[in-house]
Protein backbone atom coordinates (compact mmCIF):
# COMPACT_ATOMS: atom_id res chain seq x y z
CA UNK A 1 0.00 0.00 0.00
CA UNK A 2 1.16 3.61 -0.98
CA UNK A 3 2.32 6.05 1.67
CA UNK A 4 -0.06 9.11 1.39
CA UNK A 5 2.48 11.80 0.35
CA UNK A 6 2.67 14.81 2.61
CA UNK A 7 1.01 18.44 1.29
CA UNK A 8 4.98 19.74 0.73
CA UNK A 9 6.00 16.89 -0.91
CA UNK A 10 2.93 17.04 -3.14
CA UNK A 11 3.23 20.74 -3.56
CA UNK A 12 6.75 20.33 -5.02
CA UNK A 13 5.94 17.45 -7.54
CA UNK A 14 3.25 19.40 -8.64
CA UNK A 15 5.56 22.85 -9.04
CA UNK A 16 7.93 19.67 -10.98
CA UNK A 17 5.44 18.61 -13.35
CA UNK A 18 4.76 22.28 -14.61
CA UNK A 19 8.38 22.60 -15.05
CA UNK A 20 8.55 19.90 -16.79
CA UNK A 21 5.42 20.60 -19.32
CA UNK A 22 7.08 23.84 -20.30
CA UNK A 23 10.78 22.93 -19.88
CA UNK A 24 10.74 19.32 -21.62
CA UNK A 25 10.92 20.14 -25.17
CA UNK A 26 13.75 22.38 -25.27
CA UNK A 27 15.81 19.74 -22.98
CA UNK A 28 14.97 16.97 -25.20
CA UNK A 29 15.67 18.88 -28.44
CA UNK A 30 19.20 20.25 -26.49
CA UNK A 31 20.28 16.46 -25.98
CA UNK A 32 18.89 14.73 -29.27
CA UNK A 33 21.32 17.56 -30.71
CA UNK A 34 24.19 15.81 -28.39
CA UNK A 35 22.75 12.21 -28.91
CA UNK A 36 21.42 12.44 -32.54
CA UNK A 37 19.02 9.73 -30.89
CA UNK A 38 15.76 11.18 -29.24
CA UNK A 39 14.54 8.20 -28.16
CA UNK A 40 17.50 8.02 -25.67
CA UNK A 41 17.68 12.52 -25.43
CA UNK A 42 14.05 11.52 -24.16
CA UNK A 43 15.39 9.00 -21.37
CA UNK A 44 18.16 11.17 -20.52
CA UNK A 45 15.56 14.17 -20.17
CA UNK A 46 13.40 11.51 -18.01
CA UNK A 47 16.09 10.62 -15.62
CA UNK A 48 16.59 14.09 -14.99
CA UNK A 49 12.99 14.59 -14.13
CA UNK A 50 13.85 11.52 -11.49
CA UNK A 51 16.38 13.28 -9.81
CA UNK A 52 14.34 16.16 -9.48
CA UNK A 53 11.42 14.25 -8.07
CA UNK A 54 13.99 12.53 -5.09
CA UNK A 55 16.38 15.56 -4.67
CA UNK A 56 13.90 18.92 -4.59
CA UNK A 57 10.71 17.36 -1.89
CA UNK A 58 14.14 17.46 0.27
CA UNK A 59 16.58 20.67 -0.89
CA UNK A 60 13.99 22.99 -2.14
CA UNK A 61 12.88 24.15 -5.60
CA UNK A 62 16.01 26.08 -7.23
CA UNK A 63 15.67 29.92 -8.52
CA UNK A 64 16.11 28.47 -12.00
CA UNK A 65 14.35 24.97 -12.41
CA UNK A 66 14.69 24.91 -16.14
CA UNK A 67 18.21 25.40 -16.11
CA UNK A 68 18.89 22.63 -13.16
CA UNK A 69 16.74 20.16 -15.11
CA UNK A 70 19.16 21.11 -18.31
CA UNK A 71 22.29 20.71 -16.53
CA UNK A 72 21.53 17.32 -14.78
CA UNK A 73 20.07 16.05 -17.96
CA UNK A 74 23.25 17.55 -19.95
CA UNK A 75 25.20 15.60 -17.37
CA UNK A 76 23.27 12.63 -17.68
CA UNK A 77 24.38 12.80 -20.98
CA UNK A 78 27.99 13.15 -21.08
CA UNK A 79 28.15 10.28 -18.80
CA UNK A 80 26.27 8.41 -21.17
CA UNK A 81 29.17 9.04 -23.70
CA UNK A 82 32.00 8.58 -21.66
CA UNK A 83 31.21 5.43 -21.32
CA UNK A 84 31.76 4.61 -24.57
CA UNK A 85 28.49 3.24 -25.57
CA UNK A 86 27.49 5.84 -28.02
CA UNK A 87 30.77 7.72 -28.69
CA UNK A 88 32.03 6.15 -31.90
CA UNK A 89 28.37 6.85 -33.20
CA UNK A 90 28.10 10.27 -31.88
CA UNK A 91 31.82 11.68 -32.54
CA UNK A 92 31.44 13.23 -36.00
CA UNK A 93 27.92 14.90 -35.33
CA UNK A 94 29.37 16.58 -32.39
CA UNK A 95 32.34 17.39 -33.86
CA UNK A 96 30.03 19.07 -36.30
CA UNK A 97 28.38 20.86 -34.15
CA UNK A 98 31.05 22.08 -31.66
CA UNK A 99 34.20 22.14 -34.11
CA UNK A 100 35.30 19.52 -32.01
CA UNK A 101 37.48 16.98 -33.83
CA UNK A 102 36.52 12.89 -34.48
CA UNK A 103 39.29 12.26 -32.08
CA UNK A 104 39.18 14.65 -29.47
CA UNK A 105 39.94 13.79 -25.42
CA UNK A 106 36.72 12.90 -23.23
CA UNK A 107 38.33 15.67 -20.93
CA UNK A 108 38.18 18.34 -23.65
CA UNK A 109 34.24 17.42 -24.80
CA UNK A 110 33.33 17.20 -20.94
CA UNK A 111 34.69 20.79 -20.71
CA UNK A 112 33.28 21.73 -24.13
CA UNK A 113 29.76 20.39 -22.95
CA UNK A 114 29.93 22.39 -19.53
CA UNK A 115 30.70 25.75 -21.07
CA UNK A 116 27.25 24.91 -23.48
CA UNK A 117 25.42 24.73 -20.85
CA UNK A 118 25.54 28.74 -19.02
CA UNK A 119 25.23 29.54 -23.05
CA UNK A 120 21.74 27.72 -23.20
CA UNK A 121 19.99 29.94 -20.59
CA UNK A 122 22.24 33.42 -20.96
CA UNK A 123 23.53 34.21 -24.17
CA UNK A 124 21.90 34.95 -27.18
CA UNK A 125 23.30 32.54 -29.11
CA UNK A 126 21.83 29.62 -26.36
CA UNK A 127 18.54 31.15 -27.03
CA UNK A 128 18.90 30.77 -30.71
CA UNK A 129 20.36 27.45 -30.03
CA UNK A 130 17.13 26.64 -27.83
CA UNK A 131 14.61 28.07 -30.51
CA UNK A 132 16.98 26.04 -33.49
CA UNK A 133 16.36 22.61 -31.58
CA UNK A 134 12.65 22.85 -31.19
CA UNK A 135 12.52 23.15 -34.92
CA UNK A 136 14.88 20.26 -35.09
CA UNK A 137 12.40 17.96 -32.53
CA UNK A 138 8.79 19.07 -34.33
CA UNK A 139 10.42 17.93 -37.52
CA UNK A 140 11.94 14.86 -36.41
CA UNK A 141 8.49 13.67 -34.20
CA UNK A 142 6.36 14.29 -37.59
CA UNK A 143 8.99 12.85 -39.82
CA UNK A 144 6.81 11.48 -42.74
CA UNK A 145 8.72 8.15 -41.77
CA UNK A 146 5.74 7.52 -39.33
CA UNK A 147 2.05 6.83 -39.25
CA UNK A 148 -0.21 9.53 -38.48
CA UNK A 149 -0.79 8.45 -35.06
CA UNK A 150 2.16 7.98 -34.17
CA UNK A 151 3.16 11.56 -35.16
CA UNK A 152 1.02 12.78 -33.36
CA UNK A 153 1.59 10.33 -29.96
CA UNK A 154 5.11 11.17 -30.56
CA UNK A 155 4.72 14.88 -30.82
CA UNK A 156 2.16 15.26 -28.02
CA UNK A 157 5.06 13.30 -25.73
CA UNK A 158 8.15 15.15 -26.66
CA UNK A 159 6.56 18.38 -27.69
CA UNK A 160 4.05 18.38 -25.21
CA UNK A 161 5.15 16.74 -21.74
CA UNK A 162 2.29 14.74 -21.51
CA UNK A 163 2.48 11.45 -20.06
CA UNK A 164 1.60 8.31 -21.66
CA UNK A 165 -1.17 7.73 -19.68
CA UNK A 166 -2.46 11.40 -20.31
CA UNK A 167 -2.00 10.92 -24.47
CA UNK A 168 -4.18 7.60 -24.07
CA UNK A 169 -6.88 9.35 -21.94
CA UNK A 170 -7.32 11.90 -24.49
CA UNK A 171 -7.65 10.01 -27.24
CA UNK A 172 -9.15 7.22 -25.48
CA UNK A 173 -7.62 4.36 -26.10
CA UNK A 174 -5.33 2.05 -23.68
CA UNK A 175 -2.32 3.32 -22.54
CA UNK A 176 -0.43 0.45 -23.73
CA UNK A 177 -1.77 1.20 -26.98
CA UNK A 178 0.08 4.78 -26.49
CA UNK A 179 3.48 3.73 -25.32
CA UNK A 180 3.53 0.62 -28.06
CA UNK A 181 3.35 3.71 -30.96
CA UNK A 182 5.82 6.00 -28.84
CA UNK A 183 8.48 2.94 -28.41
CA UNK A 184 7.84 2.07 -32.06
CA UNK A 185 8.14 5.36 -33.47
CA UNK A 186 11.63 6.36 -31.61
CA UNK A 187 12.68 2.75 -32.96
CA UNK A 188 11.57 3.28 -36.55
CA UNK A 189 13.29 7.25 -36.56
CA UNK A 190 16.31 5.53 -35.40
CA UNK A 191 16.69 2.53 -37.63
CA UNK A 192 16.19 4.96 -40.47
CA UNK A 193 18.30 6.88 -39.20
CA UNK A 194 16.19 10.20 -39.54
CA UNK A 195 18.94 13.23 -39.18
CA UNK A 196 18.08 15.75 -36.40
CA UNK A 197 17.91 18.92 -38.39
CA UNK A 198 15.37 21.13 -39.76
CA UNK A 199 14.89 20.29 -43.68
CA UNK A 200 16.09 22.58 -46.23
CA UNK A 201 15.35 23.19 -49.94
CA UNK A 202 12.18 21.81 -51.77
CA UNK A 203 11.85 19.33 -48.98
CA UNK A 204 10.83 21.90 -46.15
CA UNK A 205 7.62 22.40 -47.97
CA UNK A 206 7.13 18.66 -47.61
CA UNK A 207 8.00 18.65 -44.43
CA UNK A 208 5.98 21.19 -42.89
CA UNK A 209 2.89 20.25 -44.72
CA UNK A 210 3.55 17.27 -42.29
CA UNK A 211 4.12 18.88 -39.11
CA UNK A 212 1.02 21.45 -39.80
CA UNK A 213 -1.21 18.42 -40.40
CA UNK A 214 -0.07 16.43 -37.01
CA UNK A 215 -0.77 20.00 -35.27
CA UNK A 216 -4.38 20.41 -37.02
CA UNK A 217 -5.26 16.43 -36.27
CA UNK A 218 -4.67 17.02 -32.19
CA UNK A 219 -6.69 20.30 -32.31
CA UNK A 220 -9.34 18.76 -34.42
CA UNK A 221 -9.97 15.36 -31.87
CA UNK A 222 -10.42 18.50 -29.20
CA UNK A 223 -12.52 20.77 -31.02
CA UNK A 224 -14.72 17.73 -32.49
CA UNK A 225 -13.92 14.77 -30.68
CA UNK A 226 -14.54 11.48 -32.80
CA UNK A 227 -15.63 9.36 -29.89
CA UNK A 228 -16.58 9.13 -25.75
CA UNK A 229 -18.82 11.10 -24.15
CA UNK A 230 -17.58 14.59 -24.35
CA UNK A 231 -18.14 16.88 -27.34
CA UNK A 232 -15.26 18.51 -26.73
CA UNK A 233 -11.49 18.10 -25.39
CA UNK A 234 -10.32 21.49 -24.57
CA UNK A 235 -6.85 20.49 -22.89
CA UNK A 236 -6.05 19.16 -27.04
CA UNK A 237 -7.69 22.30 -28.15
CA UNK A 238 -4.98 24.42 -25.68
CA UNK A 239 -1.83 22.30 -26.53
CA UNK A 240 -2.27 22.35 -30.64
CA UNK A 241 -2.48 25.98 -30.24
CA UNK A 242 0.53 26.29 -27.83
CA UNK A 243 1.90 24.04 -30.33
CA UNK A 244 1.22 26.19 -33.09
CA UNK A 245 2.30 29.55 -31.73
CA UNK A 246 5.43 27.91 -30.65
CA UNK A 247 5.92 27.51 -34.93
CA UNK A 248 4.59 30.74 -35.59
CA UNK A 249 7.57 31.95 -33.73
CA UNK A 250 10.31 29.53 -34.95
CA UNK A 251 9.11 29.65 -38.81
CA UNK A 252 7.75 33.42 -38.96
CA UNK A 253 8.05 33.22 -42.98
CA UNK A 254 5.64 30.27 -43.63
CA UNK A 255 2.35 31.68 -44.58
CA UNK A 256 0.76 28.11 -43.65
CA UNK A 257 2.20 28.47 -40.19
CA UNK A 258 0.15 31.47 -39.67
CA UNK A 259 -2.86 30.39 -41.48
CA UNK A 260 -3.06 27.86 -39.53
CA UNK A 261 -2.72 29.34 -36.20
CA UNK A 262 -5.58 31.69 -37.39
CA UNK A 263 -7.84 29.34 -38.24
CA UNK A 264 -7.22 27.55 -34.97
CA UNK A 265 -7.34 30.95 -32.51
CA UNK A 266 -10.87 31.82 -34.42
CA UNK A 267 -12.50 28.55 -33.75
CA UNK A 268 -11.05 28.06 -30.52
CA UNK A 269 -12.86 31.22 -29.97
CA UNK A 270 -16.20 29.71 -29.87
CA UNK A 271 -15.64 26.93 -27.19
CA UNK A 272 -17.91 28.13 -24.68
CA UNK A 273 -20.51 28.69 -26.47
CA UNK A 274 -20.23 25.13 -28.60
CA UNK A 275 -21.12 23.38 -25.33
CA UNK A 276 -24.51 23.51 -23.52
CA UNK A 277 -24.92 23.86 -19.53
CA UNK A 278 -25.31 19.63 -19.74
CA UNK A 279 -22.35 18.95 -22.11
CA UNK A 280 -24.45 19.31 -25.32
CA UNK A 281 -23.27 20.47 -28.20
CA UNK A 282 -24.12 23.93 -29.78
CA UNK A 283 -24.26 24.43 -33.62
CA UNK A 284 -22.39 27.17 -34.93
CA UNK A 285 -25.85 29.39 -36.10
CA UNK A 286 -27.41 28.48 -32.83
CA UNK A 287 -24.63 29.71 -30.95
CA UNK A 288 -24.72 33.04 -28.29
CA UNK A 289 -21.88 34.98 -30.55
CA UNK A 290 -21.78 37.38 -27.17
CA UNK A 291 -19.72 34.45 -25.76
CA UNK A 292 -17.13 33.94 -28.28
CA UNK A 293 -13.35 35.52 -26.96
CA UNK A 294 -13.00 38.20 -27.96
CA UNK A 295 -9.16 37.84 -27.82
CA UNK A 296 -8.90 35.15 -29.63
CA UNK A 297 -10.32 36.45 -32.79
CA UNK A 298 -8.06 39.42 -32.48
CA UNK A 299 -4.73 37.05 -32.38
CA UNK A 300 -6.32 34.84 -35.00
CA UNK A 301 -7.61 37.55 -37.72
CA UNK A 302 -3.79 39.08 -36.99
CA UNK A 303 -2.37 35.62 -37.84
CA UNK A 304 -4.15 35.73 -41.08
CA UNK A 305 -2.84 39.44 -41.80
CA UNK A 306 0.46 37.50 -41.57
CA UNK A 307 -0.25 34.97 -43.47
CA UNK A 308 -1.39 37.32 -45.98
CA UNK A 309 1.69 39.33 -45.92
CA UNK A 310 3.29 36.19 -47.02
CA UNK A 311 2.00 35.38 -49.97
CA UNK A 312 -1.09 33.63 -51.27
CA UNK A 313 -3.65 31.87 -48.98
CA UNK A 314 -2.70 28.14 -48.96
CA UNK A 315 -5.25 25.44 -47.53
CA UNK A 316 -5.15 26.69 -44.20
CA UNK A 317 -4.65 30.04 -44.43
CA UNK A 318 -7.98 29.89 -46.71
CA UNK A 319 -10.12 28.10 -44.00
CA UNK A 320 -8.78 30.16 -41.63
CA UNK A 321 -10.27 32.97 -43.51
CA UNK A 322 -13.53 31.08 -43.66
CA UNK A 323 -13.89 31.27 -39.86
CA UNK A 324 -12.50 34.72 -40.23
CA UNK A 325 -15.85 35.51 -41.92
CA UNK A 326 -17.99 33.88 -38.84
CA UNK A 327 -16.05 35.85 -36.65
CA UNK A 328 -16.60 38.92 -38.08
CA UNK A 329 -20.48 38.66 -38.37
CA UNK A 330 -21.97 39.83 -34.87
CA UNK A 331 -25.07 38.11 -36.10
CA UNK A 332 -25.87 34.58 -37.75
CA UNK A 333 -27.78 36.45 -40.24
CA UNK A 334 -24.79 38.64 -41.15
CA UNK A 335 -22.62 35.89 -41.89
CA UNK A 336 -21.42 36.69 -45.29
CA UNK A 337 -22.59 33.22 -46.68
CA UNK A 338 -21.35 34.31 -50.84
CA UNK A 339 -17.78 35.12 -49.52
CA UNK A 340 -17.47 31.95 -47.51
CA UNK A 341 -18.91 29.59 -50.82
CA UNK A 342 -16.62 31.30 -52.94
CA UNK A 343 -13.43 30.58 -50.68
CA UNK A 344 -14.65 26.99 -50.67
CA UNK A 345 -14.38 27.58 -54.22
CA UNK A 346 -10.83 28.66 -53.69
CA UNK A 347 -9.75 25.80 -51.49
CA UNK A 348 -11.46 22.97 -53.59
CA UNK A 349 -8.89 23.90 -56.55
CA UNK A 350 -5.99 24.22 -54.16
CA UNK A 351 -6.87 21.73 -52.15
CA UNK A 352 -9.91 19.05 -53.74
CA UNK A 353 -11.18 16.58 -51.20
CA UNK A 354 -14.86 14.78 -50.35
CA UNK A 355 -14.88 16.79 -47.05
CA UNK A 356 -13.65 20.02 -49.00
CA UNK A 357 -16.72 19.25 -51.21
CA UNK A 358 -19.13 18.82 -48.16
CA UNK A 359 -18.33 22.14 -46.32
CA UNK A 360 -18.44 23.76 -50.09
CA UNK A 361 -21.73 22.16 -49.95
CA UNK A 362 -22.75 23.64 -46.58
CA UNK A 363 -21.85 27.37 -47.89
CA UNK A 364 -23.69 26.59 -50.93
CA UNK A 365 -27.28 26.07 -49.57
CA UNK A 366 -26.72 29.25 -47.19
CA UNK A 367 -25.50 31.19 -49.82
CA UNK A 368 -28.15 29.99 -52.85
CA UNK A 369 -30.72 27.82 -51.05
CA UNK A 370 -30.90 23.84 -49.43
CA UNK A 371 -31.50 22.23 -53.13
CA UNK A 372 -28.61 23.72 -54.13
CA UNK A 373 -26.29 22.20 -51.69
CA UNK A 374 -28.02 19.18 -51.82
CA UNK A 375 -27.14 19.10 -55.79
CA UNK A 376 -23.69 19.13 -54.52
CA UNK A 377 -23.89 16.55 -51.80
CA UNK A 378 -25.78 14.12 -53.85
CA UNK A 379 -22.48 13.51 -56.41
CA UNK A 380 -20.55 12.25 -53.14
CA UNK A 381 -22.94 9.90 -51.86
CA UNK A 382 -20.91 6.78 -53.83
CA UNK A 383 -17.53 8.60 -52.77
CA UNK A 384 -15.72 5.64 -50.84
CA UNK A 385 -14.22 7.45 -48.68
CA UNK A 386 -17.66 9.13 -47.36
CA UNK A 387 -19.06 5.70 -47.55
CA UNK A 388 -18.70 5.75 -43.06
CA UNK A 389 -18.53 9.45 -42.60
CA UNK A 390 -21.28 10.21 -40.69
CA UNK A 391 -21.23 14.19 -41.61
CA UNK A 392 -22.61 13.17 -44.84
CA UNK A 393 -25.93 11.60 -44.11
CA UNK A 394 -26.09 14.48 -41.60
CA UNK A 395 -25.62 17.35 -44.20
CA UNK A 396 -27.97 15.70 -46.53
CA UNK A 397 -30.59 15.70 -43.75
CA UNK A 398 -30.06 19.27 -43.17
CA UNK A 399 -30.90 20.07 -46.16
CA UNK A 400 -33.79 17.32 -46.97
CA UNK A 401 -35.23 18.76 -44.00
CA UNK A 402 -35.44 22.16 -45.15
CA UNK A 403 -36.78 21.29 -48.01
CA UNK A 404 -39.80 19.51 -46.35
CA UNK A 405 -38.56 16.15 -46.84
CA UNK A 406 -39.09 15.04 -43.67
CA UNK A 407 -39.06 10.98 -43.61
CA UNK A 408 -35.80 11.23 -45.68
CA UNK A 409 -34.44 13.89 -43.79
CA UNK A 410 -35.21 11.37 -40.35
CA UNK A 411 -33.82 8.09 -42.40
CA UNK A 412 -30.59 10.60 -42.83
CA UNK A 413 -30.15 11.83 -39.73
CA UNK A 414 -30.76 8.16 -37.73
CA UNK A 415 -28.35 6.78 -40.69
CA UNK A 416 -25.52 9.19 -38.98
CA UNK A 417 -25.96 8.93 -35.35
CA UNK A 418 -25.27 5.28 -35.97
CA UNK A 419 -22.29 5.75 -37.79
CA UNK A 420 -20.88 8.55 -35.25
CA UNK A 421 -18.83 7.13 -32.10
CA UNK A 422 -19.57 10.26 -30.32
CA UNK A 423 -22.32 9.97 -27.74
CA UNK A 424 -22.87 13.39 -27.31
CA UNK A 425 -23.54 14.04 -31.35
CA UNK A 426 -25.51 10.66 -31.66
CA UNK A 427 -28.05 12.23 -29.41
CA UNK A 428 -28.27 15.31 -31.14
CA UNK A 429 -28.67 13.36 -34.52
CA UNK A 430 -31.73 11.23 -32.38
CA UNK A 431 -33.19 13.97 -31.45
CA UNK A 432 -33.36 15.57 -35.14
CA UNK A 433 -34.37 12.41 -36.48
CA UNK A 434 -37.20 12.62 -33.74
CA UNK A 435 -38.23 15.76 -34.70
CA UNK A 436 -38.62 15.13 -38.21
CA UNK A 437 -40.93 12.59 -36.99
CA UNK A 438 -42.77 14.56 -34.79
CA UNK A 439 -43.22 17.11 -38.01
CA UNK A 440 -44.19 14.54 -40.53
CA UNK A 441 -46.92 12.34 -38.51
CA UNK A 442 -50.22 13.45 -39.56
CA UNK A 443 -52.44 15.43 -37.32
CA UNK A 444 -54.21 13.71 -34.41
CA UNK A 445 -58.25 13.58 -35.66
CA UNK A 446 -60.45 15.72 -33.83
């Protein structure tokens, strides 16, 4: 049975564990530039976290916990390659990197490594060093090497600080589900032997297009989750943007980087007024606009401006601008419906998709009227890869209902709550489908 740990003792691990969610990445991304390995920078970085947990209850927080948890794990580190076990593997890429030579004495790298580390946290050139590695870890955790999810487990550990356990409950699945794709993924980028460095040339494009997509797929599971009981899963919501600012400020010339941040400031603008007093969801023209932050569509309509600046709206940039038009309308009614079809327009030829096509169908039937979307929904209904998206039957009973269609319009709607794994959405989609039958059963004789 565990000892009950005493209110100090508790009080420090917890002052540890914010340390750690804010301090991790750049001390991982500081030692898989040491290691070129970040699978053991991110054990290294975890036994430092251990010696904080025994060593602070008992000596007290230090003035500069960041910098402590660097050192130790910089230690932890050298150790490591004094050893032996990694040095004829690491030599070259540190000689690289410190004009150190392939053959140079442990004494001089030991004394090399403890002069980097007062650079990290003072100098300029540490806090270019700090900003240069982050870049270097959010490539290398959504290296195109890997699977989607484990990108995004990956990035969510060594980007984010979360735990294992924490990844799994947001996504809810197991936890050993989690730490099989984490173990697998630092495996696979090291049998490949995936360089720690930020691409360069035509392949950056590539590159980012990857990172930006394992950003948008955690914000999207919080803003829409795909299954459990909750509609929404604001801590994901909070760490894609944190996430994403943290690349607006390494990469401040990729338009994409800011469109996407826009897009995700604007809708995270409207998350308390998506959710109901009971956990129900809130459509977007049903929603009290009075509620959306007001801060957040400031930071997100100046992201755009940026993007803007840049260049040409790409994909994100362009939906981003979509909910820029929401946010600008004080009103449902003043949404300007026309602007927001014609940007679908915009993004289907940049950017042509089956979901593209089903939000272009959306702004259609506000803009010109329900048949007219449903023209445009009805040439994806034998689209495969609609064939178990439940936003399909749900559009097309939006707009069957409108149209007075009822018993279609209840055969769509009952058709997607039982493809959607979200509880809270199936009941909304019952509850349509139940009032479509409500509004088609003939009247009651008198």
């Amino acid at each position: 049975m565990n000892t009950p740990m005493n209110p100090a003792t508790a009080a420090i691990h917890r002052s540890i564990e914010a340390v750690w969610r804010i301090e991790s990445a750049k001390i991982i991304g500081a030692l898989a530039r040491m290691l070129r390995d970040v699978g053991l920078a991110e054990e290294m970085a975890q036994d430092a976290l251990v010696t904080a947990m025994e060593k602070w209850p008992e000596a007290g927080v230090p003035d500069n916990p960041g910098a402590w948890l660097m050192t130790a794990a910089k230690h932890r580190a050298l150790d490591w390659l004094r050893r032996g076990e990694m040095l004829d593997r690491t030599h070259e890429a540190l000689g690289h990197e410190t004009d150190l030579h392939h053959h140079v004495a442990s004494a001089e790298l030991s004394d090399a490594v403890d002069a980097s580390i007062d650079a990290d946290w003072a100098a300029r050139r540490g806090e270019e060093e700090v900003a240069d590695n982050l870049l270097r870890l959010i490539f290398t955790a959504c290296h195109p090497v890997l699977s989607s999810e484990a990108r995004v487990a990956l990035t969510l550990r060594l980007l984010g600080g979360l735990s294992t356990d924490e990844i799994a409950r947001a996504f809810l699945v197991p936890e050993a589900t989690i730490a099989q794709r984490i173990v697998r993924a630092k495996r696979t980028l090291s049998e490949a032997r995936v360089p720690f460095e930020v691409p360069r040339g035509a392949e950056l494009a590539e590159r980012m297009a990857s990172v930006l997509a394992v950003v948008y797929l955690i914000y999207n599971e919080g803003y829409a989750a795909t299954a459990g009981d909750d509609w929404m899963r604001p801590a994901l919501c909070e760490e894609a943007l944190r996430l994403g600012r943290i690349l607006a400020e390494l990469a401040p010339q990729e338009p994409e980087v800011h469109g996407l941040v826009a897009l995700m400031e604007i809708q995270a603008s409207r998350a308390r007024a998506r959710v109901g007093p009971h956990g129900e969801p809130i459509l977007l023209l049903d929603q009290n606009r009075a509620r959306w932050d007001q801060l957040l569509i400031r930071r997100g309509l100046a992201a755009l401006e940026r993007a803007a600046a840049l260049g040409a709206l790409g994909p994100y940039g362009l939906q981003g601008a979509i909910a820029a038009c929401h946010a600008r309308a004080t009103t449902a009614p003043e949404t300007d419906w026309v602007r927001i079809a014609a940007l679908y327009d915009a993004l289907a030829q940049l950017n042509p998709s089956p979901v593209v096509e089903l939000n272009r169908a959306v702004a259609v039937s506000m803009a010109y009227g329900p048949a007219a979307g449903l023209e445009v929904v009805d040439t994806l209904l034998d689209e495969p890869s609609l064939k178990a998206y439940h936003l399909l039957p749900s559009v097309r009973g939006d707009f069957l209902a409108k149209l007075g269609r009822l018993v279609e319009a209840e055969a769509e709607f009952r058709r997607a709550a039982a493809m959607t794994r979200n509880q809270r959405e199936r009941d909304l989609l019952l509850e349509r489908a139940d009032s479509c039958t409500r509004l088609s059963a003939p009247p009651l004789a008198p």
